[in-house]
Protein backbone atom coordinates (compact mmCIF):
# COMPACT_ATOMS: atom_id res chain seq x y z
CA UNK A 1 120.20 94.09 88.15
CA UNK A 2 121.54 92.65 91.50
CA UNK A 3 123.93 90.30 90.44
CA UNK A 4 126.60 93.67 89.97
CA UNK A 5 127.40 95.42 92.87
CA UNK A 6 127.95 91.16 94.28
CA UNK A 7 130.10 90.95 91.51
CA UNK A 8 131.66 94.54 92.01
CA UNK A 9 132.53 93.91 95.23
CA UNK A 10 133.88 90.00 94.63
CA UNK A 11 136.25 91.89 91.85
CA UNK A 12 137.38 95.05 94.31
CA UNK A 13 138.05 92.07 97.45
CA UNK A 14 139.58 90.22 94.87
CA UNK A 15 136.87 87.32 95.98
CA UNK A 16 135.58 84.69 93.47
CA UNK A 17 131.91 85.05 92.73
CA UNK A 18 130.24 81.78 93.58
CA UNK A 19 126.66 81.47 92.94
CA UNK A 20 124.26 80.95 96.10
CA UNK A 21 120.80 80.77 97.14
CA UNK A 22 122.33 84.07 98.40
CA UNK A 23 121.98 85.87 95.06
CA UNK A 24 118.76 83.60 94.17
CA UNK A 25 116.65 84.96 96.48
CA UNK A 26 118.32 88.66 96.19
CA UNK A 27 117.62 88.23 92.51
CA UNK A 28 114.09 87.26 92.90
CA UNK A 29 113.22 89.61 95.55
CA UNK A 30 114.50 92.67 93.07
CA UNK A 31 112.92 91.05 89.81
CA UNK A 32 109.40 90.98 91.84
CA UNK A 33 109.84 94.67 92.62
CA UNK A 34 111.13 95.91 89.36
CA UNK A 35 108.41 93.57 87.47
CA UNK A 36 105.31 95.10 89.30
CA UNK A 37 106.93 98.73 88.39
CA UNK A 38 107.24 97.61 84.64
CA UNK A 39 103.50 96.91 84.87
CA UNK A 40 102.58 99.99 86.70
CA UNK A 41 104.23 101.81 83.48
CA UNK A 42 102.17 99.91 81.42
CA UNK A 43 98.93 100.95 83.26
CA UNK A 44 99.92 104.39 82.47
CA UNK A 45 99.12 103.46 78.64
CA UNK A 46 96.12 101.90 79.26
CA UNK A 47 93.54 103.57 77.02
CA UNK A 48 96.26 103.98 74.38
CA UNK A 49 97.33 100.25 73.88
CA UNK A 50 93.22 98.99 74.07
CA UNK A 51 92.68 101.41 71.64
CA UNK A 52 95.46 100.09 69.47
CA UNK A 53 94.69 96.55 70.37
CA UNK A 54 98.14 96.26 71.64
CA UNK A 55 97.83 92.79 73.87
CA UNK A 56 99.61 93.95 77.19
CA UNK A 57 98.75 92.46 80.91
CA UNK A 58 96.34 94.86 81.63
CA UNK A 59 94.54 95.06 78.58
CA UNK A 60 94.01 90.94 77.84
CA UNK A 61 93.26 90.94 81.59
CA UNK A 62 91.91 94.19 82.47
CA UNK A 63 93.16 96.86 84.58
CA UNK A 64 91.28 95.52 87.92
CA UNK A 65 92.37 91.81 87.36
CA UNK A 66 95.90 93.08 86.66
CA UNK A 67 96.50 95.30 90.05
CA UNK A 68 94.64 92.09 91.76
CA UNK A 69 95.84 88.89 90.70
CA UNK A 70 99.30 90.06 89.43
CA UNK A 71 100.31 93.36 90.48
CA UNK A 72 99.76 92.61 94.60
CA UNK A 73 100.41 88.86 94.69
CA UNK A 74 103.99 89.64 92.81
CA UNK A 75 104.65 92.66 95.37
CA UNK A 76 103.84 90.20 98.34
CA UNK A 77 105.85 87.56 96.64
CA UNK A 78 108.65 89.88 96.78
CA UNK A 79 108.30 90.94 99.79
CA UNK A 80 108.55 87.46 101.31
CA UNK A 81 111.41 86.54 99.74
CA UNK A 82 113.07 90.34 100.79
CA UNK A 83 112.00 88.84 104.43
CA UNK A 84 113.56 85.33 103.81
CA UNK A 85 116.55 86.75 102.75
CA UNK A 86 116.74 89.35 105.94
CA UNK A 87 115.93 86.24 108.34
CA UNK A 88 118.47 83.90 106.59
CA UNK A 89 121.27 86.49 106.71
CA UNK A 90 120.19 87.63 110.45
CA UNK A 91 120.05 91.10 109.37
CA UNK A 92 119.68 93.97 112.27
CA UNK A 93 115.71 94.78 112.94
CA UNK A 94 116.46 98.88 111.72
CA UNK A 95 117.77 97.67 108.29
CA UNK A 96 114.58 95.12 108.14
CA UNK A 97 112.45 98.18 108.79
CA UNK A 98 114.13 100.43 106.60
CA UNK A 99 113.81 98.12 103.74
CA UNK A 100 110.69 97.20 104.12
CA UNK A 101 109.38 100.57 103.14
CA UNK A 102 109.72 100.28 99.72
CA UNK A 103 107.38 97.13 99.61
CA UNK A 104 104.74 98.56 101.43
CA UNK A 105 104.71 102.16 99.17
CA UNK A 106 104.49 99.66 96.56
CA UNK A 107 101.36 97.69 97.71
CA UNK A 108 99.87 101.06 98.57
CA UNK A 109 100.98 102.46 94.80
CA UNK A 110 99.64 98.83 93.35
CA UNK A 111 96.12 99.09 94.92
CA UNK A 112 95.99 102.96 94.28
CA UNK A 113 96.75 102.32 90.36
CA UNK A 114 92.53 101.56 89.99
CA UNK A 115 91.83 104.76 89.58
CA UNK A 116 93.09 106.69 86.41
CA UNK A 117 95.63 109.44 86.72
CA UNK A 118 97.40 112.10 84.66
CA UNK A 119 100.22 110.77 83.32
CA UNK A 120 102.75 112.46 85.33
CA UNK A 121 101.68 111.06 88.56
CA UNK A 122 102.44 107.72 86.58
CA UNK A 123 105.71 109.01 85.83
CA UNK A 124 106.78 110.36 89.58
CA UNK A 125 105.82 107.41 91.33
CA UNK A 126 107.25 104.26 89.55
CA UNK A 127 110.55 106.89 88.79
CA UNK A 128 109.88 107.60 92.99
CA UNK A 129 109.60 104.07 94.02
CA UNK A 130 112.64 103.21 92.18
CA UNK A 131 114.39 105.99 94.18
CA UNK A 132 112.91 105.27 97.45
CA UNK A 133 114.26 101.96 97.39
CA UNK A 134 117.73 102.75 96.52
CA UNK A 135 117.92 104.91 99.22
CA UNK A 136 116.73 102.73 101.62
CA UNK A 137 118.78 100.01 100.28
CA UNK A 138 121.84 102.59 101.20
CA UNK A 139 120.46 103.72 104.32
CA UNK A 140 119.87 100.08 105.55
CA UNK A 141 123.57 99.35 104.63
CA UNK A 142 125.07 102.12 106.04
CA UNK A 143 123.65 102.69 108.81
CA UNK A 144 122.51 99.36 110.37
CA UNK A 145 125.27 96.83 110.18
């Protein structure tokens, strides 16, 4: 998931790929974000998998317990290690900012996932947040070296 483009780029520079607390806490800050989105999608089915007795997070915990002791301690988890990599790497304040938008949507999204919704609001936002932070990933990148 993030080890690629590191190792894209070590293979178009020609560059070994060494691994470093570097790519640790790049690969921990992107498996928090992508692990709260994989239980946002299983929110969405809910009602389906209690019905079925399928044992997911949210249905051996409930969906309250889920969005509060996993969902928003993961997404600050993440987030603190997205700032501890920034601060380590002395990263520009705009690219900081920029990147930190995805985080925060996703605390909002997390907190917001209480109530139930149709299924395509499910659907937009985890697909959205994914989006949302690849952009800002690029925009941060690009524009704010």
């Amino acid at each position: 998931m993030s080890i690629y483009p590191v190792m894209f780029y070590c293979i178009n520079r020609n560059i070994p790929y060494i691994l470093s607390a570097f790519g640790l806490v790049l690969f921990i800050k992107n498996m928090m974000f992508i692990t709260v989105l994989c239980i946002m999608f299983d929110i969405k089915d809910y009602a389906s998998d209690y019905n079925t007795e399928l044992k997911t997070f949210v249905v051996k915990m409930g969906l309250r317990k889920t969005i509060f002791n996993i969902m928003i301690p993961l997404s600050v988890l993440g987030f603190g290690s997205f700032l501890t990599y920034n601060f380590i790497h002395h990263f520009p304040p705009g690219r900081i900012f920029i990147n930190t938008i995805p985080f925060i949507l996703l605390i909002i999204v997390a907190y917001s996932m209480y109530q139930r919704k149709p299924i395509l609001y499910y659907l937009a936002i985890i697909d959205g947040l994914m989006l949302i932070k690849a952009i800002c990933g690029i925009i941060g990148s690009t524009f704010f070296k």
